[in-house]
N, C-alpha and C. Protein backbone atom coordinates (compact mmCIF):
# COMPACT_ATOMS: atom_id res chain seq x y z
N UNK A 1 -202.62 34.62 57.54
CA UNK A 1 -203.15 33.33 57.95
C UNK A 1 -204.22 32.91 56.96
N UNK A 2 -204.40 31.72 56.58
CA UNK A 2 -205.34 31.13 55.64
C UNK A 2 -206.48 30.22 56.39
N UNK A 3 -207.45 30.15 56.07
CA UNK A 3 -208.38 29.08 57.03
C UNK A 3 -208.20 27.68 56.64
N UNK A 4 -208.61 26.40 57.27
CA UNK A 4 -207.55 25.32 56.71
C UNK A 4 -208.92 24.48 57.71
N UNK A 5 -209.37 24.81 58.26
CA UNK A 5 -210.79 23.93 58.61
C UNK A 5 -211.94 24.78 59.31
N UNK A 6 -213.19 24.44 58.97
CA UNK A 6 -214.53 24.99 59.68
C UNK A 6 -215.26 23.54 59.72
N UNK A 7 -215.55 23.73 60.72
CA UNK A 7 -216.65 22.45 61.26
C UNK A 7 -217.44 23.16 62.73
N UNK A 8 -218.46 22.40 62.52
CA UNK A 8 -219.46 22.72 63.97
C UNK A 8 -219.24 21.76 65.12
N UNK A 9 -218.14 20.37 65.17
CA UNK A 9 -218.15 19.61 65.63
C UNK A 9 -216.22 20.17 65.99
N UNK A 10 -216.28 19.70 67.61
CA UNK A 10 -215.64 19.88 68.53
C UNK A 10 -214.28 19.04 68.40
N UNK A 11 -215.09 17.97 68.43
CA UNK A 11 -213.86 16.73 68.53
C UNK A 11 -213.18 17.14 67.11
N UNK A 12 -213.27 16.98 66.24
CA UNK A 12 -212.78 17.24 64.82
C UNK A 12 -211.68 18.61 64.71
N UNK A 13 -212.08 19.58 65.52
CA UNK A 13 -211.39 20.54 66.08
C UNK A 13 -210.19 20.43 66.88
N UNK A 14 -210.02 19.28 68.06
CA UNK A 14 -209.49 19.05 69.12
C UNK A 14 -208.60 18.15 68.08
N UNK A 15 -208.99 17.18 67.37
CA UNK A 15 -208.63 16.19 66.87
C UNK A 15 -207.29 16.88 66.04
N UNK A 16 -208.21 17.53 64.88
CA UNK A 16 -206.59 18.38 64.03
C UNK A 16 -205.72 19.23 64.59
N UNK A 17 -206.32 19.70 65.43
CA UNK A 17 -205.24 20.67 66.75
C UNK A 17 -204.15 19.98 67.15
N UNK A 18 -204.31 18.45 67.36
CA UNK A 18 -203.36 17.80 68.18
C UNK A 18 -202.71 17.06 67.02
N UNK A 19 -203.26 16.84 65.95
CA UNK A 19 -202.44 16.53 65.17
C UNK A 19 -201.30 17.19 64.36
N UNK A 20 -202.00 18.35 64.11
CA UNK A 20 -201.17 19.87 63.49
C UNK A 20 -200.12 20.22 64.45
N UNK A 21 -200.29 20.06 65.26
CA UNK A 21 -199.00 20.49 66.57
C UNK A 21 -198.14 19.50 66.31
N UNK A 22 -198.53 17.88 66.43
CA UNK A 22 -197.88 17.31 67.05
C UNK A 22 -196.52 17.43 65.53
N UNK A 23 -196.84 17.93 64.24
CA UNK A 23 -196.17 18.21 62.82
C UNK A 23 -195.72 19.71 63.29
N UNK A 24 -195.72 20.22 64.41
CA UNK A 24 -195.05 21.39 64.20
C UNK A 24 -195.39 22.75 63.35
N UNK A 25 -196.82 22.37 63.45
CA UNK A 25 -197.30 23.97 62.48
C UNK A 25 -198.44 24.28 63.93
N UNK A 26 -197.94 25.94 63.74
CA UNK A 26 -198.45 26.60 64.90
C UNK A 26 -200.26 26.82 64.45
N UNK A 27 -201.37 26.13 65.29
CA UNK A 27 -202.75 26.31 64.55
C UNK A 27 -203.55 27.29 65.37
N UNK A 28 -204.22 28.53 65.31
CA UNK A 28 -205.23 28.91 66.07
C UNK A 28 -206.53 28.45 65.82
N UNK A 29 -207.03 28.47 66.71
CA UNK A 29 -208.87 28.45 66.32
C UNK A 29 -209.42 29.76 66.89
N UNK A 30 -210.09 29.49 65.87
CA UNK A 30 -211.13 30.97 66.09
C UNK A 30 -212.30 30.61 66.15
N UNK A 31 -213.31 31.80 66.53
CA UNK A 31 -214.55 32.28 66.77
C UNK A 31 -215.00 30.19 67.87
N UNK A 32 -214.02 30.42 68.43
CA UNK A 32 -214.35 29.42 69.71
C UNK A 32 -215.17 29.73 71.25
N UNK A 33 -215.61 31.38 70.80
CA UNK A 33 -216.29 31.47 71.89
C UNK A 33 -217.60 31.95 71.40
N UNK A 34 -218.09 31.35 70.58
CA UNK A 34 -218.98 32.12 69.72
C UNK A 34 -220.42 31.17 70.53
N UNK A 35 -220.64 30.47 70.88
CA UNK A 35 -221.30 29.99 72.00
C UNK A 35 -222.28 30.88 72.79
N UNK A 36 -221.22 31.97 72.89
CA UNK A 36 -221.87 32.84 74.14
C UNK A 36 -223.03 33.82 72.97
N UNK A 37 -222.85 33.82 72.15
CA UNK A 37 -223.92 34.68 71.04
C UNK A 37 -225.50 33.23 70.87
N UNK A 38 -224.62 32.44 70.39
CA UNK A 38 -225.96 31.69 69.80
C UNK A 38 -226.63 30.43 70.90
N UNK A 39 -225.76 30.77 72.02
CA UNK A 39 -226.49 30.12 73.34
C UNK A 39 -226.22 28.65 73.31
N UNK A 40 -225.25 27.83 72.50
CA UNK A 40 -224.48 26.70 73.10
C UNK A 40 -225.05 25.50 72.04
N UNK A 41 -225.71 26.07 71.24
CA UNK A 41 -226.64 24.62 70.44
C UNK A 41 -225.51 24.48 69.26
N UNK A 42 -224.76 24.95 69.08
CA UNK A 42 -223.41 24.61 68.36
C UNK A 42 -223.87 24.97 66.40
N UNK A 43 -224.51 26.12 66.18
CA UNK A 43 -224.82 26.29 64.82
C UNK A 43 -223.91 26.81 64.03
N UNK A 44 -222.96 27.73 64.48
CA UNK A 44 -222.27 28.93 64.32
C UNK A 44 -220.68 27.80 64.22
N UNK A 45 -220.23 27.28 63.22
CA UNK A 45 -218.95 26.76 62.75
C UNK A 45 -217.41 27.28 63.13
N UNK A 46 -216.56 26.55 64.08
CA UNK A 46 -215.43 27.21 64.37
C UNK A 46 -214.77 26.78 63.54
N UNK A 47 -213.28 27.70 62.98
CA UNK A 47 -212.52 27.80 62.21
C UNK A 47 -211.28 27.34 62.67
N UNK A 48 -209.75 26.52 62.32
CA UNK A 48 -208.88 26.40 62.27
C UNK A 48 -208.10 27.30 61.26
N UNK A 49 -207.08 27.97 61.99
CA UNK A 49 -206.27 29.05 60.56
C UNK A 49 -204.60 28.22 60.77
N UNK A 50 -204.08 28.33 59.80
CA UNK A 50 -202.59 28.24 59.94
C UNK A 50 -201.91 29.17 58.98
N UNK A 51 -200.83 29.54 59.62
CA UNK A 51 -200.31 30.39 58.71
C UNK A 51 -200.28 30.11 57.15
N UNK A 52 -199.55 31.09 56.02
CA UNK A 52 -199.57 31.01 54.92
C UNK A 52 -198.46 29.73 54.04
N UNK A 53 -197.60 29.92 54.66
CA UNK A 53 -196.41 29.00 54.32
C UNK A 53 -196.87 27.65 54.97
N UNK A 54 -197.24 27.08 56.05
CA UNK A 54 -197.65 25.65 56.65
C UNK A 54 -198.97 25.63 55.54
N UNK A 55 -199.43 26.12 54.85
CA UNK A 55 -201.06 25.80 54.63
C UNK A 55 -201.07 24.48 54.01
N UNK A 56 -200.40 24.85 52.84
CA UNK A 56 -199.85 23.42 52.17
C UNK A 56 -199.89 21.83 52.74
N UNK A 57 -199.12 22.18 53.68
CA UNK A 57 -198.47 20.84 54.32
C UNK A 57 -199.61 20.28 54.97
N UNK A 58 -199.78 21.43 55.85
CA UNK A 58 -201.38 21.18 57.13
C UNK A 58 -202.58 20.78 56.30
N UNK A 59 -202.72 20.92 54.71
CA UNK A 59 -204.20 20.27 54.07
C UNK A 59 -203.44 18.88 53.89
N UNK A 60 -202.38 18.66 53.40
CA UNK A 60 -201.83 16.92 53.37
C UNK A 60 -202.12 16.27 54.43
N UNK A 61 -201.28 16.77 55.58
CA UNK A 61 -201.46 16.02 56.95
C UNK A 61 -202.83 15.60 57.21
N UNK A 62 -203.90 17.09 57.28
CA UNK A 62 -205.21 16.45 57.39
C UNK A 62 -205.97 15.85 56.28
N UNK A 63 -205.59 15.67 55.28
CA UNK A 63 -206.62 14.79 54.67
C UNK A 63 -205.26 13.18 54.81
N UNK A 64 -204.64 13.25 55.24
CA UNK A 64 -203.91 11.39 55.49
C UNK A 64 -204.59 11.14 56.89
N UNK A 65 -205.39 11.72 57.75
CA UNK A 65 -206.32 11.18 58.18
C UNK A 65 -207.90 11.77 58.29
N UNK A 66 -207.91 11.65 56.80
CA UNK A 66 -209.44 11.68 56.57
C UNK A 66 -210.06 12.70 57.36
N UNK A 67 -209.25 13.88 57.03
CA UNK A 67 -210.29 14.80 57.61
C UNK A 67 -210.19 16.10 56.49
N UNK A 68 -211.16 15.97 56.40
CA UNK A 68 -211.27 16.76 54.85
C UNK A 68 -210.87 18.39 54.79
N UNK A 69 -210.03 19.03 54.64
CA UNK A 69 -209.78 20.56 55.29
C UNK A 69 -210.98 21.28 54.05
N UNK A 70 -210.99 22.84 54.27
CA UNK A 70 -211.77 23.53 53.58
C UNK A 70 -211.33 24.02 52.39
């Protein structure tokens, strides 16, 4: 798996999730419970991974709507 977005912001998270699906590449997020360490003030950046073969496609998709991958 390759990482393909980090942001500290939620919606942006939710946002490429539903877009990456709705293209058919399977996305996890990680370190989404990381909250419970740094107590909820949102410092600590969650990650989007997609596999190795979608990576490609999934940085096109998200930057045609302006969302800049890593």
């Amino acid at each position: 798996m390759k990482e393909l977005l980090r942001t500290n912001d939620p919606t942006v998270i939710a946002f490429a999730t539903a877009i990456l699906e709705g293209e058919d590449i399977t996305v996890f997020a990680m370190d989404v419970h990381m909250s419970v360490l740094e107590g909820s003030i949102g410092i600590l950046p969650r990650r989007l991974m997609v596999r190795d073969q979608d990576h490609f496609r999934a940085r096109s998709i998200l930057a045609d709507h302006d969302i800049i991958p890593a």
